[in-house]
Structures are given as structure tokens and as C-alpha cells.
N, C-alpha and C. Protein backbone atom coordinates (compact mmCIF):
# COMPACT_ATOMS: atom_id res chain seq x y z
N UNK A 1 -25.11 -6.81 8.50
CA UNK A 1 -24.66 -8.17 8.74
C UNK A 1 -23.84 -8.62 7.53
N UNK A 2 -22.46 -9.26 7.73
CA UNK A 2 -21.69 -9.76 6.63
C UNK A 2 -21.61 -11.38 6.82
N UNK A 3 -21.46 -11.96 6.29
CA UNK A 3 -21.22 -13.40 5.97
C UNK A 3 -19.66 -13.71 5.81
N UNK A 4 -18.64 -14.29 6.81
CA UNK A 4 -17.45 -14.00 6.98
C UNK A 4 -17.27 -15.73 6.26
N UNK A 5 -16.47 -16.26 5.23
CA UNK A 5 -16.23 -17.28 5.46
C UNK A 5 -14.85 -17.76 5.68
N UNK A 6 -14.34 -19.08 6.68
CA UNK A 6 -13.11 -18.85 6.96
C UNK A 6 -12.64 -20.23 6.38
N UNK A 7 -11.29 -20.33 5.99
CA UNK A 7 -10.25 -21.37 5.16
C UNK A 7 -9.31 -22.10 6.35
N UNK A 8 -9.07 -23.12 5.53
CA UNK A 8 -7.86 -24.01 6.35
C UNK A 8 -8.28 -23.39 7.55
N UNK A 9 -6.65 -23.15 8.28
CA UNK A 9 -6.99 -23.40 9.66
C UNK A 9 -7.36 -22.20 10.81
N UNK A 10 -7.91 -21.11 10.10
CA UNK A 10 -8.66 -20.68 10.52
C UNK A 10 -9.76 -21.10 10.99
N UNK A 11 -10.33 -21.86 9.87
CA UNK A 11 -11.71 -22.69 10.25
C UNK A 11 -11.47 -23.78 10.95
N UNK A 12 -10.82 -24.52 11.17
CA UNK A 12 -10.53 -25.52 11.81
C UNK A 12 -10.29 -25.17 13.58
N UNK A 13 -9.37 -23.68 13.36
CA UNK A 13 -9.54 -23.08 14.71
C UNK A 13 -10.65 -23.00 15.36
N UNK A 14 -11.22 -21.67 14.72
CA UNK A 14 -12.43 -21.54 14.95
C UNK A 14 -14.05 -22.53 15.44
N UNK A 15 -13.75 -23.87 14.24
CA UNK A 15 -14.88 -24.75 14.69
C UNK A 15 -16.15 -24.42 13.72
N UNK A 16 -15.77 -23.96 12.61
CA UNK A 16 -16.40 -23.29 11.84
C UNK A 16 -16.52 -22.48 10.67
N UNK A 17 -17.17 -23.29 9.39
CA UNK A 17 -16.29 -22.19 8.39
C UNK A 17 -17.06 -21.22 7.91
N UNK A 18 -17.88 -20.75 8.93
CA UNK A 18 -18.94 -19.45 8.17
C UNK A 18 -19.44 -18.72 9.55
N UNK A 19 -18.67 -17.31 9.50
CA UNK A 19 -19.76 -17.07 10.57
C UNK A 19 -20.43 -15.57 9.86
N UNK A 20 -21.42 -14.84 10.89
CA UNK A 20 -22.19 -13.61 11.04
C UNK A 20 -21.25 -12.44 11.66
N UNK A 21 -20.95 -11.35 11.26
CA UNK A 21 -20.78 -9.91 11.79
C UNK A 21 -21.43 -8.78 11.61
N UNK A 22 -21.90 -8.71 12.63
CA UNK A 22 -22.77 -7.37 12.78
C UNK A 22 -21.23 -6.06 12.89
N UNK A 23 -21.07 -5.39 11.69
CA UNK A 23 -20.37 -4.07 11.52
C UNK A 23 -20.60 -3.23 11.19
N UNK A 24 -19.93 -2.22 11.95
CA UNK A 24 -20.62 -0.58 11.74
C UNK A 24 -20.52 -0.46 10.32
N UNK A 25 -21.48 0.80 10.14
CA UNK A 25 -21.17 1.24 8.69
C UNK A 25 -20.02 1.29 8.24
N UNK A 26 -19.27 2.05 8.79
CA UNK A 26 -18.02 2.36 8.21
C UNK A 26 -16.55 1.29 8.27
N UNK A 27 -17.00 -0.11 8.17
CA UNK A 27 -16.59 -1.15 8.81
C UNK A 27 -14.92 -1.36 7.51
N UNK A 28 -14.46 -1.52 7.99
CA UNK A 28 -12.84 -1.85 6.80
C UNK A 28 -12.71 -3.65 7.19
N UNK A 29 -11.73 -3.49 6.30
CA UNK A 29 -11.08 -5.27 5.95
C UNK A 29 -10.70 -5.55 7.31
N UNK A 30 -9.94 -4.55 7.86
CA UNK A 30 -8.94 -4.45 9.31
C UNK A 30 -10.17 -4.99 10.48
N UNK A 31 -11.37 -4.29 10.10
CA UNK A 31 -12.66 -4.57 11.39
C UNK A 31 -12.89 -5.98 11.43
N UNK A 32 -12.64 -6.66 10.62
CA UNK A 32 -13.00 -8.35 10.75
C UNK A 32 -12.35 -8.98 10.69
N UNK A 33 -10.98 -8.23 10.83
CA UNK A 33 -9.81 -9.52 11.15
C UNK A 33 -9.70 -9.27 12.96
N UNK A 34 -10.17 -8.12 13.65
CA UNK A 34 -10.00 -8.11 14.92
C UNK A 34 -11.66 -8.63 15.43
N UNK A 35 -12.60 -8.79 14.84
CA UNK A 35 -13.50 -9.01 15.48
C UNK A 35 -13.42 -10.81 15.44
N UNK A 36 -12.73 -11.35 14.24
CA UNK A 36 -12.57 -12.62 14.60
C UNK A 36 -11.79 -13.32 15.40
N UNK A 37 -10.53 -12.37 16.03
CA UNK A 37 -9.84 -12.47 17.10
C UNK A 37 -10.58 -12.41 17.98
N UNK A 38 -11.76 -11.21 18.22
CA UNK A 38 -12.17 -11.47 19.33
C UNK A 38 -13.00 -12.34 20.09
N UNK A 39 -13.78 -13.15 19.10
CA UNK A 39 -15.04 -14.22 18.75
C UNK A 39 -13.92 -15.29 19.08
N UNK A 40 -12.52 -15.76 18.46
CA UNK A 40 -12.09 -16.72 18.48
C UNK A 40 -10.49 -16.43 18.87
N UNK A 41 -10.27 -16.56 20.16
CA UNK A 41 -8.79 -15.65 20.33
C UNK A 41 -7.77 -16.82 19.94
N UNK A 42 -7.96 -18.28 19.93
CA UNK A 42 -7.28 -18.93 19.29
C UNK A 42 -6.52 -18.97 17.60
N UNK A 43 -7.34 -17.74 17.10
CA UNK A 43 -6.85 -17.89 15.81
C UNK A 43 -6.17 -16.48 15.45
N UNK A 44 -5.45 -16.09 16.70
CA UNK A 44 -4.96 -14.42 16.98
C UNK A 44 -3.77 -15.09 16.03
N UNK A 45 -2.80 -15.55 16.11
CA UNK A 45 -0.96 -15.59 15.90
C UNK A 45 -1.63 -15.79 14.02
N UNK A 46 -2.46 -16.66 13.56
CA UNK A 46 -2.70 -16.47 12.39
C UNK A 46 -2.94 -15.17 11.82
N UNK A 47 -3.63 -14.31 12.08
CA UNK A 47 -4.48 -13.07 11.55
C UNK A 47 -3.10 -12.40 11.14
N UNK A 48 -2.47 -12.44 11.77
CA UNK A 48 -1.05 -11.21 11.15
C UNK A 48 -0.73 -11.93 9.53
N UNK A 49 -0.95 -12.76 9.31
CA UNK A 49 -0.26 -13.22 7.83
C UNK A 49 -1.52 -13.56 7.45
N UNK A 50 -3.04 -13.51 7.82
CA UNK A 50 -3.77 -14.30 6.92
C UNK A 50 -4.49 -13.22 6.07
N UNK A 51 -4.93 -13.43 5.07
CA UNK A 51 -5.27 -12.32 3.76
C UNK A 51 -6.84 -12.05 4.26
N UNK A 52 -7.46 -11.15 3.54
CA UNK A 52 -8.87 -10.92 3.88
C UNK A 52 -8.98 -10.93 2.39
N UNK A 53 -10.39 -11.56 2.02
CA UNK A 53 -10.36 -11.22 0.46
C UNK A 53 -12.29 -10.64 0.40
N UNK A 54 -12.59 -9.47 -0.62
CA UNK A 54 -13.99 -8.97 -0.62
C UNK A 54 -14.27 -9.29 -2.01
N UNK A 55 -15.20 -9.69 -2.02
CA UNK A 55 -15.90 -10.52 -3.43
C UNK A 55 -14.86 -10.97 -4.12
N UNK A 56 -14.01 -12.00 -3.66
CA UNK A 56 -13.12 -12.47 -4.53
C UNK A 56 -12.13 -12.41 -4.74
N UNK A 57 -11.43 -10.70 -4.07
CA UNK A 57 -10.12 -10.10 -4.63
C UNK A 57 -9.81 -9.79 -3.29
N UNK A 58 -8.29 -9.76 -2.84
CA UNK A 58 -7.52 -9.60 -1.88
C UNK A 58 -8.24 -8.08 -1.39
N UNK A 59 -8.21 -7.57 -0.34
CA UNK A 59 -8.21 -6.59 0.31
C UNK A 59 -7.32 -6.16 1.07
N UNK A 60 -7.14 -4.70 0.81
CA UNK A 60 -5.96 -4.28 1.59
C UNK A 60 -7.21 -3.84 3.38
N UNK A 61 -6.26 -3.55 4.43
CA UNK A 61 -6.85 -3.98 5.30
C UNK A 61 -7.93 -2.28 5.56
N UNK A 62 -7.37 -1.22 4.94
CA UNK A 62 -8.57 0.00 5.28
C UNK A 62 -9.24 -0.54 4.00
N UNK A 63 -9.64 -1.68 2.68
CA UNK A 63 -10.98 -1.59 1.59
C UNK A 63 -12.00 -1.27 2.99
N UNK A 64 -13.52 -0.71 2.49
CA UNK A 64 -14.52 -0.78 3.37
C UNK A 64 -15.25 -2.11 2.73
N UNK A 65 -16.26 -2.38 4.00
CA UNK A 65 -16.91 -3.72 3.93
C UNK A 65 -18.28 -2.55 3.61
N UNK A 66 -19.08 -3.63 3.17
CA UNK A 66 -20.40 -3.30 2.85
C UNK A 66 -21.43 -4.65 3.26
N UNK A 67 -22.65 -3.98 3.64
CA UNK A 67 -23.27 -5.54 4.03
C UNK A 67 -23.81 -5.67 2.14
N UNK A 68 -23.51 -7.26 2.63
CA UNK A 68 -23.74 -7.87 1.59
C UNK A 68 -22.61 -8.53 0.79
N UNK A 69 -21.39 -8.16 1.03
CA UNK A 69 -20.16 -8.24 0.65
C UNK A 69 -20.10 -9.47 0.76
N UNK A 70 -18.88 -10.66 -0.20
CA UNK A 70 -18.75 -12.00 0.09
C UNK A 70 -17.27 -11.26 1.21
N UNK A 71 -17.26 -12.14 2.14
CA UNK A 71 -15.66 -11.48 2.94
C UNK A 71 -15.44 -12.94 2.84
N UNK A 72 -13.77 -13.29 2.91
CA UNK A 72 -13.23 -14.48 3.05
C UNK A 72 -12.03 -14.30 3.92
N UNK A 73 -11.54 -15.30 5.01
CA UNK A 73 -10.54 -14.89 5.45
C UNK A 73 -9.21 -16.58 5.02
N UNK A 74 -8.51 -15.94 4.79
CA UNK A 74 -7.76 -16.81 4.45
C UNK A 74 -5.67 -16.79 4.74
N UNK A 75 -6.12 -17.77 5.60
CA UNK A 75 -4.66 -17.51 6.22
C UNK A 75 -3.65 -18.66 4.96
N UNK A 76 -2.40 -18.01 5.84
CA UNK A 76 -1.15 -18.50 4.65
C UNK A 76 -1.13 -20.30 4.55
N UNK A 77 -0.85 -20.76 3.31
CA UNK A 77 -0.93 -21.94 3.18
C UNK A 77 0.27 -22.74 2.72
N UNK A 78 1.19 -23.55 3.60
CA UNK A 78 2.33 -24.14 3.18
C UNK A 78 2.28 -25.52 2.67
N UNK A 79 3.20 -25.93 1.91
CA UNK A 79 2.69 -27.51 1.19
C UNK A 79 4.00 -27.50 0.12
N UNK A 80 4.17 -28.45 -0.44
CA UNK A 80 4.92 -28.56 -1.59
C UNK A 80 5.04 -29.78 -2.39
């Protein structure tokens, strides 16, 4: 079980800024950007630009997850 937490409007999509994933062992960065598509298909057009970050630091999308891991998902943020 990982502890996914999600930013801006991801979470706002979603309805939620923390959820649960049950992932296989061999689970990558890539496995929880499609399982939150699949939990929340409203927040599909984001996931192509939004970052995954594991304890803190960006992840490229094969890092592996580990339970216990902080995961963060964090899509792109415009402002000026």
C-alpha cells in the first residue's frame, strides 16, 4: 500500500488530496500515474505533463515504488 498525495488540480479533480494504492511489487513511477487515471479518468489530459515525485525528488517514470514511499503527484503549474 502507497500513500499517493495529489497537488493543485489534480486534487481538485480528483475530490481529494490523498489517496491509497495497492501496487505490485514491482510497481514504477509510470504504475501510478495510470492507476490514477484509472480511479479518476477526469484527470487523464493532466497526467501527460504532471511530474511524479518519490520522497521528495522528481521521478523519472520506470524509478520503482516501494511501499512506504512518500509518492506525490504534481501536475504543471502556470501563474506569473
Amino acid at each position: 500500500m502507497v500513500v499517493v498525495r495529489l497537488f493543485a488540480q489534480v486534487r481538485e479533480l480528483a475530490g481529494t488530496s490523498a489517496i491509497q494504492l495497492e501496487l505490485p511489487d514491482d510497481a514504477r513511477a509510470a504504475d501510478v500515474a495510470s492507476a490514477i487515471v484509472e480511479r479518476f479518468p477526469l484527470v487523464a489530459p493532466l497526467m501527460p505533463s504532471a511530474r511524479i515525485a518519490i520522497n521528495r525528488a522528481f521521478a523519472d517514470a520506470d524509478t520503482p515504488i516501494r511501499v512506504g514511499d512518500e509518492v506525490a503527484v504534481i501536475p504543471p503549474v502556470s501563474g506569473g
